[in-house]
PDB file of N, CA and C in Angstrom:
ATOM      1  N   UNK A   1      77.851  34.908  58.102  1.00  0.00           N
ATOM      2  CA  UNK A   1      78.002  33.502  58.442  1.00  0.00           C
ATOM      3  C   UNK A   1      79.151  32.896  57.638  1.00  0.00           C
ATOM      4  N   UNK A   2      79.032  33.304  56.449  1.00  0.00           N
ATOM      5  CA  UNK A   2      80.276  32.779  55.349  1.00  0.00           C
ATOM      6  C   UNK A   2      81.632  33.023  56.041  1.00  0.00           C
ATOM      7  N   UNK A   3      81.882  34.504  55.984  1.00  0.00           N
ATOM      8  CA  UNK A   3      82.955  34.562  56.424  1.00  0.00           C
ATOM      9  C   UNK A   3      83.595  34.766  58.406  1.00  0.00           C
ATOM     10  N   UNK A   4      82.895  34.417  58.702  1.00  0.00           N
ATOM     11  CA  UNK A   4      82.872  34.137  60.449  1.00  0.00           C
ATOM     12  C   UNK A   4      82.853  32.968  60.398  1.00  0.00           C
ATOM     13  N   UNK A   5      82.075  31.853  60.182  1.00  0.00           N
ATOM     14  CA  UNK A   5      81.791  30.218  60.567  1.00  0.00           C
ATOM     15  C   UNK A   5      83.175  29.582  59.274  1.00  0.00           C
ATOM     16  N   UNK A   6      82.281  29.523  58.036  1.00  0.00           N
ATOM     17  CA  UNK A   6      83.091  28.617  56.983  1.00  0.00           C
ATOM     18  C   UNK A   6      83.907  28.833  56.493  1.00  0.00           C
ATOM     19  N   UNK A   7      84.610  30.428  56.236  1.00  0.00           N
ATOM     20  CA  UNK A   7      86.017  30.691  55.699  1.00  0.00           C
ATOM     21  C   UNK A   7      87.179  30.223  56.533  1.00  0.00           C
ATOM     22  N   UNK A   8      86.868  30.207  57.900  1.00  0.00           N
ATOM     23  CA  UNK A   8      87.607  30.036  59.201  1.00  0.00           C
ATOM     24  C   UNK A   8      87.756  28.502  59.369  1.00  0.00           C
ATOM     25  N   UNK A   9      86.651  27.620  59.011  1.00  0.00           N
ATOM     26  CA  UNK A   9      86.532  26.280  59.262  1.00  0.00           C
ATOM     27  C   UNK A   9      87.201  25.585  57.956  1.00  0.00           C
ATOM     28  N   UNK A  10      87.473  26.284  56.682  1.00  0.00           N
ATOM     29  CA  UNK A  10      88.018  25.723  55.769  1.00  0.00           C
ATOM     30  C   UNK A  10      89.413  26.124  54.845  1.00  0.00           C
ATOM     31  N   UNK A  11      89.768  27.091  55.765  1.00  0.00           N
ATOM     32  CA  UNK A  11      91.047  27.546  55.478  1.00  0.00           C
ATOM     33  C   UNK A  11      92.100  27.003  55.429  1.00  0.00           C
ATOM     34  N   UNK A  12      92.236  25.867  57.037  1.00  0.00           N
ATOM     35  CA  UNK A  12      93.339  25.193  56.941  1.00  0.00           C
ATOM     36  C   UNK A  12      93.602  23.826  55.939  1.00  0.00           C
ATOM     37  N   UNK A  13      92.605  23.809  55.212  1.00  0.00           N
ATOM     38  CA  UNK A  13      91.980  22.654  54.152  1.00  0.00           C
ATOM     39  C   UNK A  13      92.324  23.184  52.449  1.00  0.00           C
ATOM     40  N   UNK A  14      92.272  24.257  52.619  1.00  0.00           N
ATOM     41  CA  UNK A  14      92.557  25.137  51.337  1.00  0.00           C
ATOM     42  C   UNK A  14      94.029  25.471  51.543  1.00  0.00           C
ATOM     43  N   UNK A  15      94.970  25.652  52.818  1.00  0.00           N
ATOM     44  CA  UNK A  15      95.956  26.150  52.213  1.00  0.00           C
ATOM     45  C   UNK A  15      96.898  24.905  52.434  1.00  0.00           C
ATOM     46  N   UNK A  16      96.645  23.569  53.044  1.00  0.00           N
ATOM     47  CA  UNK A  16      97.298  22.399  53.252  1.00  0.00           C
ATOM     48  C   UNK A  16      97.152  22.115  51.164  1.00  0.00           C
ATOM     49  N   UNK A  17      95.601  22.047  50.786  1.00  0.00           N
ATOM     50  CA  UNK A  17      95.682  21.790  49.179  1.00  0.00           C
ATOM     51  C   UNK A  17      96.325  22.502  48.175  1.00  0.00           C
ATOM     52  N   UNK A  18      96.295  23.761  48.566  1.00  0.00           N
ATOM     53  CA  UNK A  18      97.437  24.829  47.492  1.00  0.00           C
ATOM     54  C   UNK A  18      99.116  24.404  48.095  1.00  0.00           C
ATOM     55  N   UNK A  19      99.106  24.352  49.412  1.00  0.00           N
ATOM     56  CA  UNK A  19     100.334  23.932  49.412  1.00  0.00           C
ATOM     57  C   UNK A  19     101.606  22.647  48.766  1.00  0.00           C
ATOM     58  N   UNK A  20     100.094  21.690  49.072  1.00  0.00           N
ATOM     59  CA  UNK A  20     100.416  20.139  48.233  1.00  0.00           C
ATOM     60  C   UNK A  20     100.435  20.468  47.001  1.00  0.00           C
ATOM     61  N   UNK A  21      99.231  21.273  46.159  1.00  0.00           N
ATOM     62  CA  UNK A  21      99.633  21.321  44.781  1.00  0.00           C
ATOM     63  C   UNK A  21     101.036  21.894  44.224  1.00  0.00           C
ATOM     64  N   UNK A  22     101.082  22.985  44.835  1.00  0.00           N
ATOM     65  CA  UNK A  22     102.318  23.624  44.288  1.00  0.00           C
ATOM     66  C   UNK A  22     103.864  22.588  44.838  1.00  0.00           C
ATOM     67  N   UNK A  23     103.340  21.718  45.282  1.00  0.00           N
ATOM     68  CA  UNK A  23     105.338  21.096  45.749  1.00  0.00           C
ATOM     69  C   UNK A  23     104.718  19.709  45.048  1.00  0.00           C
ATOM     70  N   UNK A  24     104.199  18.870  44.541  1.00  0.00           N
ATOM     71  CA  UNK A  24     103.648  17.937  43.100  1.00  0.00           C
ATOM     72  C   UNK A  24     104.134  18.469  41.762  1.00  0.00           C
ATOM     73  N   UNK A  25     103.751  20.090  41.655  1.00  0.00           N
ATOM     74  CA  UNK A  25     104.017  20.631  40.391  1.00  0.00           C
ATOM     75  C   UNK A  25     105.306  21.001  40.186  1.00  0.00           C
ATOM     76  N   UNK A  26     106.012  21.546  41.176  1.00  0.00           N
ATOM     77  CA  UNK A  26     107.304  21.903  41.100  1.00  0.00           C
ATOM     78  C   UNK A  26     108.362  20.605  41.077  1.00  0.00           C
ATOM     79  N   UNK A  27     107.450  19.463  41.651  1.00  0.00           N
ATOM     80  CA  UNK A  27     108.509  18.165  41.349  1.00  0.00           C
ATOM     81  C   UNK A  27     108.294  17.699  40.331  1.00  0.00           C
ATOM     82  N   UNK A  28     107.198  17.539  39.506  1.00  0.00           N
ATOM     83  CA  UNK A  28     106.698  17.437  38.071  1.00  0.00           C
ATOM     84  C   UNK A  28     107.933  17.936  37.173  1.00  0.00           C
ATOM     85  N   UNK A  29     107.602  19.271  37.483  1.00  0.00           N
ATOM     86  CA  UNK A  29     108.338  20.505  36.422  1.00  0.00           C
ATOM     87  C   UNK A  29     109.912  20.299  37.031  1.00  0.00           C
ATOM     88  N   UNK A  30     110.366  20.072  37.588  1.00  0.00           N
ATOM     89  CA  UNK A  30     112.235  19.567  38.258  1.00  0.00           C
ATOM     90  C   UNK A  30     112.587  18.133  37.164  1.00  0.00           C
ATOM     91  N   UNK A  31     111.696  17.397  37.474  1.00  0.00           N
ATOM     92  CA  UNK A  31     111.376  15.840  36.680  1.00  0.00           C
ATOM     93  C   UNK A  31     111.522  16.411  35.186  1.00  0.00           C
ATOM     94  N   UNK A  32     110.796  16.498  35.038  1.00  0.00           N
ATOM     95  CA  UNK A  32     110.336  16.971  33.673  1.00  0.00           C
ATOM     96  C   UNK A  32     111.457  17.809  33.044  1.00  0.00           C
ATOM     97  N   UNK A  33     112.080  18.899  33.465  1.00  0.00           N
ATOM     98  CA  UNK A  33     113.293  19.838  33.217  1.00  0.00           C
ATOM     99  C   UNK A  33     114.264  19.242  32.971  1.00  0.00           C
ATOM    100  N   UNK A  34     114.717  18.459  34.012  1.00  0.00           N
ATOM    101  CA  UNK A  34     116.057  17.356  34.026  1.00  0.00           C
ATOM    102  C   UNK A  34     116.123  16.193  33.211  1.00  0.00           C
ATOM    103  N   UNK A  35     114.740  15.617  32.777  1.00  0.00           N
ATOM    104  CA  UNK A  35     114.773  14.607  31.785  1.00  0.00           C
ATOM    105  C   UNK A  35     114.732  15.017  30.566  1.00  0.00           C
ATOM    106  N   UNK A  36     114.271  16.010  30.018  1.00  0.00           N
ATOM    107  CA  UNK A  36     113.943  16.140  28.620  1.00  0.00           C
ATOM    108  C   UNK A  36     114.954  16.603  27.811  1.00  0.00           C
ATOM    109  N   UNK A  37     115.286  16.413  26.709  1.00  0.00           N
ATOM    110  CA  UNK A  37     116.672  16.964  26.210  1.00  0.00           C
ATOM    111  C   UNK A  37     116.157  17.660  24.708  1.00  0.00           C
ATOM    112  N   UNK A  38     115.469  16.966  23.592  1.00  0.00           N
ATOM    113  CA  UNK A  38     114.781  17.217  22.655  1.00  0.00           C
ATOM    114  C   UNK A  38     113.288  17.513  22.577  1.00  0.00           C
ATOM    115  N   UNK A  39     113.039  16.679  23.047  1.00  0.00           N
ATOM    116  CA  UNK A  39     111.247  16.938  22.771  1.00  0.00           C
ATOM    117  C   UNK A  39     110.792  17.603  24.428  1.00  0.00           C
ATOM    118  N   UNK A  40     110.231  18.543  24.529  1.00  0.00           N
ATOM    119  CA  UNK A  40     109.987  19.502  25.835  1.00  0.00           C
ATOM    120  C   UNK A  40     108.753  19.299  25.941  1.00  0.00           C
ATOM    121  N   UNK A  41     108.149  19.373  27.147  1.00  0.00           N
ATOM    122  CA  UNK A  41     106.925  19.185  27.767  1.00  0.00           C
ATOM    123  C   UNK A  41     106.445  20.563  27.671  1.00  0.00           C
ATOM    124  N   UNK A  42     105.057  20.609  28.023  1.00  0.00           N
ATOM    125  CA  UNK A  42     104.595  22.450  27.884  1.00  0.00           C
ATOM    126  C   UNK A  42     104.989  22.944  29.260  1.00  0.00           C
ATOM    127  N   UNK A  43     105.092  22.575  30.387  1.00  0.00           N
ATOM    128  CA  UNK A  43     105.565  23.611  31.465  1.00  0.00           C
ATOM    129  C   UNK A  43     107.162  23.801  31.373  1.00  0.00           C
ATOM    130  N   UNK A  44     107.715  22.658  30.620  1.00  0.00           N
ATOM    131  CA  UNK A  44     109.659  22.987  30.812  1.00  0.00           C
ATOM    132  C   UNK A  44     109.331  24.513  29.206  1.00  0.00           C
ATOM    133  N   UNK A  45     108.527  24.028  27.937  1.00  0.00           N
ATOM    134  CA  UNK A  45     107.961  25.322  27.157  1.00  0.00           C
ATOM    135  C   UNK A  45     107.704  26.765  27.939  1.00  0.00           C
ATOM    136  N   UNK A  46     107.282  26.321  28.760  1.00  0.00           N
ATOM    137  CA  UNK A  46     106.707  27.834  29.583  1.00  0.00           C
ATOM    138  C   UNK A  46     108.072  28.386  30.073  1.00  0.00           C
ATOM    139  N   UNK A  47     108.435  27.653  30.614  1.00  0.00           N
ATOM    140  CA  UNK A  47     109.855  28.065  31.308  1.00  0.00           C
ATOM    141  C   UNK A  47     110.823  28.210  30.383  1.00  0.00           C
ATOM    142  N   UNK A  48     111.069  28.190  29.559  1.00  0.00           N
ATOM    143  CA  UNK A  48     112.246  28.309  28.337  1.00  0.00           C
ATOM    144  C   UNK A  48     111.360  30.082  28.043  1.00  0.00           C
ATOM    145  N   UNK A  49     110.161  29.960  27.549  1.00  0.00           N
ATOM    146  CA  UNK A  49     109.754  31.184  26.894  1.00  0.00           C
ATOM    147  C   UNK A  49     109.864  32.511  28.293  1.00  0.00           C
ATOM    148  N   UNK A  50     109.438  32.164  29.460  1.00  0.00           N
ATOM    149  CA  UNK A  50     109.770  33.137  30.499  1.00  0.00           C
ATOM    150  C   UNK A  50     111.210  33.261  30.970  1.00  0.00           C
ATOM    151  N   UNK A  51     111.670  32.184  30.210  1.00  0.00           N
ATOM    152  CA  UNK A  51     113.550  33.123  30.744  1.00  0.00           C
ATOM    153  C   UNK A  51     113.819  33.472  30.008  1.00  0.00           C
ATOM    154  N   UNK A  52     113.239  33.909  28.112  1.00  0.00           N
ATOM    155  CA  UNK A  52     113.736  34.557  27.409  1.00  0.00           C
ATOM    156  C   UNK A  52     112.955  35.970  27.400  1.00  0.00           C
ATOM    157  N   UNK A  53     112.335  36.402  28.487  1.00  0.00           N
ATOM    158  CA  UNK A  53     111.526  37.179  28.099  1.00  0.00           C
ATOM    159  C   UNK A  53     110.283  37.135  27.941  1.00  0.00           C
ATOM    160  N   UNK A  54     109.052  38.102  28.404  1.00  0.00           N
ATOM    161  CA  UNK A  54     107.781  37.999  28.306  1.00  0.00           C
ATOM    162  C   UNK A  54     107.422  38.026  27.292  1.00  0.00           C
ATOM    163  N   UNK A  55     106.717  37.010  26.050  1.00  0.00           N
ATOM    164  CA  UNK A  55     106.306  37.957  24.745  1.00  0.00           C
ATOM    165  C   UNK A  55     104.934  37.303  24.935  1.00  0.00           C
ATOM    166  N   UNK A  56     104.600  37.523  23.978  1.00  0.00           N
ATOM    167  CA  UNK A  56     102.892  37.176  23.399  1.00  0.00           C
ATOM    168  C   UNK A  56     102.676  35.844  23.915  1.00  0.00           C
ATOM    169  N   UNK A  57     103.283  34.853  23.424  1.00  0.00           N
ATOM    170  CA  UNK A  57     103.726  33.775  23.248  1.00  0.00           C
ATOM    171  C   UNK A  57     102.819  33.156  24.848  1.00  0.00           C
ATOM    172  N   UNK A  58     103.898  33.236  25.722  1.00  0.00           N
ATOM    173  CA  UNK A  58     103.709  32.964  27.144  1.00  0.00           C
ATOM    174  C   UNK A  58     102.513  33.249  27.599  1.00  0.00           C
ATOM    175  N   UNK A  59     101.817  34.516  27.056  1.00  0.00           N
ATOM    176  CA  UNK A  59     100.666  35.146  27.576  1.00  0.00           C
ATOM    177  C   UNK A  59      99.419  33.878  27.411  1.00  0.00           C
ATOM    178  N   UNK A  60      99.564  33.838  26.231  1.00  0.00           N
ATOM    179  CA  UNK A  60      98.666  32.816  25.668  1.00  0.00           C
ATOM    180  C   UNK A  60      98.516  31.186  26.038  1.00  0.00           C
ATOM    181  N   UNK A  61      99.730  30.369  25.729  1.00  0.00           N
ATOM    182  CA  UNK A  61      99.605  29.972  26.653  1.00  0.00           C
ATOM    183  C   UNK A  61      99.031  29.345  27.945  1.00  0.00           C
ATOM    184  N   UNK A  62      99.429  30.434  28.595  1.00  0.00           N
ATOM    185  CA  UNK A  62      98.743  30.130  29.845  1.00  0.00           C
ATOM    186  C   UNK A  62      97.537  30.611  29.908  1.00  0.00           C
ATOM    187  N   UNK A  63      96.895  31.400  29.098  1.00  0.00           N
ATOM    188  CA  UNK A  63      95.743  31.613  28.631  1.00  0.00           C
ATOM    189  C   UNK A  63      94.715  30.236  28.444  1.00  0.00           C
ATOM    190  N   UNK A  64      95.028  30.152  27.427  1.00  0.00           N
ATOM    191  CA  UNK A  64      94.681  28.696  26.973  1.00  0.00           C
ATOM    192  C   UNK A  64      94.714  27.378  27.672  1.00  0.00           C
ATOM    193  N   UNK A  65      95.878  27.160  28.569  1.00  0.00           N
ATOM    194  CA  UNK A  65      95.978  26.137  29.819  1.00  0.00           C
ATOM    195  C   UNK A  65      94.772  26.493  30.594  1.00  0.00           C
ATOM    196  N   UNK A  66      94.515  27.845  31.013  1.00  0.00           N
ATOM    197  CA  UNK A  66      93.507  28.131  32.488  1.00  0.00           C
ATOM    198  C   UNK A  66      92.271  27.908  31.468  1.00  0.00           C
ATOM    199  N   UNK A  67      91.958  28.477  30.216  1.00  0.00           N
ATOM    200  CA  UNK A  67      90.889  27.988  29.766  1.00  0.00           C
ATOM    201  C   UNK A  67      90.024  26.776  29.950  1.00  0.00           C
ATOM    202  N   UNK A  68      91.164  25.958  29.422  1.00  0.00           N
ATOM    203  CA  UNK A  68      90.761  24.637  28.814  1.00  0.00           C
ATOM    204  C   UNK A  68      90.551  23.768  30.711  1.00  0.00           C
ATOM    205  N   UNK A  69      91.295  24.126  31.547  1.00  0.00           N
ATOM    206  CA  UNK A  69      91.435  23.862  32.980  1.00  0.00           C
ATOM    207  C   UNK A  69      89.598  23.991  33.241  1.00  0.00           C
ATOM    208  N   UNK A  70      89.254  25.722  33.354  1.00  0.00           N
ATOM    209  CA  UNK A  70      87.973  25.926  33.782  1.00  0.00           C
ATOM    210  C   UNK A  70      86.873  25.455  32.801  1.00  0.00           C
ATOM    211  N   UNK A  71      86.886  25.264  31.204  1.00  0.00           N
ATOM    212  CA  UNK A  71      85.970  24.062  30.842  1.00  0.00           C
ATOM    213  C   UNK A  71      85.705  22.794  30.760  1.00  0.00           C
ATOM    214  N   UNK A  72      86.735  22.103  31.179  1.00  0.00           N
ATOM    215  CA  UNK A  72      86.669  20.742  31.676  1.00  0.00           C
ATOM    216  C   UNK A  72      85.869  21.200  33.151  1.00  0.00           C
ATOM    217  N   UNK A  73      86.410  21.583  34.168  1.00  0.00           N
ATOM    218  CA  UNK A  73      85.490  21.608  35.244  1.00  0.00           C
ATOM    219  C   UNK A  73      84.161  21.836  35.275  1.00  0.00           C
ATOM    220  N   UNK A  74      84.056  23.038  34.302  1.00  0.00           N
ATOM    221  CA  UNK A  74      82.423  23.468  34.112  1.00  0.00           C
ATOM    222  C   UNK A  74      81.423  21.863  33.715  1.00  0.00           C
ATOM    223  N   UNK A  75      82.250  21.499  32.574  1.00  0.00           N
ATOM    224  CA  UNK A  75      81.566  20.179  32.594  1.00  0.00           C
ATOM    225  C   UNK A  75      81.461  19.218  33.279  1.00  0.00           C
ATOM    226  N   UNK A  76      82.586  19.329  33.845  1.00  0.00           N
ATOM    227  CA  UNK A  76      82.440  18.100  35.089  1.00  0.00           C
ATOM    228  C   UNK A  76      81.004  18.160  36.124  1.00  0.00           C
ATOM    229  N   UNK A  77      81.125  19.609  36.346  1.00  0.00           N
ATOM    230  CA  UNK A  77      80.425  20.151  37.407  1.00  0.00           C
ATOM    231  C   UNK A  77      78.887  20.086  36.725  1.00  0.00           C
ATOM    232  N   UNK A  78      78.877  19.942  35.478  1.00  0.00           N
ATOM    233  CA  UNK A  78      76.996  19.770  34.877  1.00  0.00           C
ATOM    234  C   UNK A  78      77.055  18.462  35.116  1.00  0.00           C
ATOM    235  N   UNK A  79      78.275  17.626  34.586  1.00  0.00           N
ATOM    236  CA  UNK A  79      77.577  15.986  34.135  1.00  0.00           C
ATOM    237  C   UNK A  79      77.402  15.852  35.469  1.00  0.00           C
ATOM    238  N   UNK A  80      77.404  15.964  37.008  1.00  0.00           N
ATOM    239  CA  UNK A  80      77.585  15.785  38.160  1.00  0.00           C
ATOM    240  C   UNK A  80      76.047  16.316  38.783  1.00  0.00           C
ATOM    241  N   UNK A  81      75.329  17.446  38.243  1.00  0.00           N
ATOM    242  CA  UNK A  81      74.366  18.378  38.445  1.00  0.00           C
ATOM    243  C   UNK A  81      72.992  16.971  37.452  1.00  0.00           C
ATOM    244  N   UNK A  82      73.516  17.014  36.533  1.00  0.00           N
ATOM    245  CA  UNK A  82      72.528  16.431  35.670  1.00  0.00           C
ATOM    246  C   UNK A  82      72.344  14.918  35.953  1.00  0.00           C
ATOM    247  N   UNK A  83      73.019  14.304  36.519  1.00  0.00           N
ATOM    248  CA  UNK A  83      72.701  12.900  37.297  1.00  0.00           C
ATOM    249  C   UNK A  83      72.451  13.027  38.773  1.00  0.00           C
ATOM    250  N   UNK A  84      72.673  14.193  39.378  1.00  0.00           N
ATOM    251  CA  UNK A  84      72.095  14.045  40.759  1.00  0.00           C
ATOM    252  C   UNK A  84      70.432  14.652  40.132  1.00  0.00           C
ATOM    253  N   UNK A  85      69.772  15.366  39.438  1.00  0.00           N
ATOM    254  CA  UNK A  85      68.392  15.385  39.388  1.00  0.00           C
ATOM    255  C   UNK A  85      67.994  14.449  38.525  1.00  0.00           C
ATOM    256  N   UNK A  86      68.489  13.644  37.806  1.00  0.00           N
ATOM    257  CA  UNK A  86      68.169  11.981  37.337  1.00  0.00           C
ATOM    258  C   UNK A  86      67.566  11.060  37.889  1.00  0.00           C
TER     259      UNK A  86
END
């Protein structure tokens, strides 16, 4: 049923939202690139450390970005759980 009925019914909804995200972020990060001269934002950071090369550095990072990304949600997703059985 999942993937016959609802993968099919929500696909064009998922790739219209990945699409929007990624052209927001890339105008963000264009914005952001072109304005900054001294003090750097962490994605124009990311991009300085991946055109010099992959090191540790980068790994982490974005490590730490997706982290901190999926525990804010986790919480979002309790405080949201814990007032709907309230």
């Amino acid at each position: 049923v999942l993937l016959l009925i609802t993968v099919p019914v929500m696909a064009p909804a998922i790739f219209a939202g990945f699409f929007l995200s990624m052209t927001f972020s890339w105008d963000e990060f264009v914005i952001s690139f072109l304005l900054t001269r001294f003090d750097t934002t962490l994605p124009v950071e990311i991009w300085n450390l991946l055109r010099s090369g992959l090191n540790p550095k980068t790994n982490a990072v974005g490590s730490l970005v997706f982290a901190v990304s999926i525990v804010l949600v986790v919480l979002f997703e309790l405080t949201l759980l814990r007032r709907r059985k309230a």
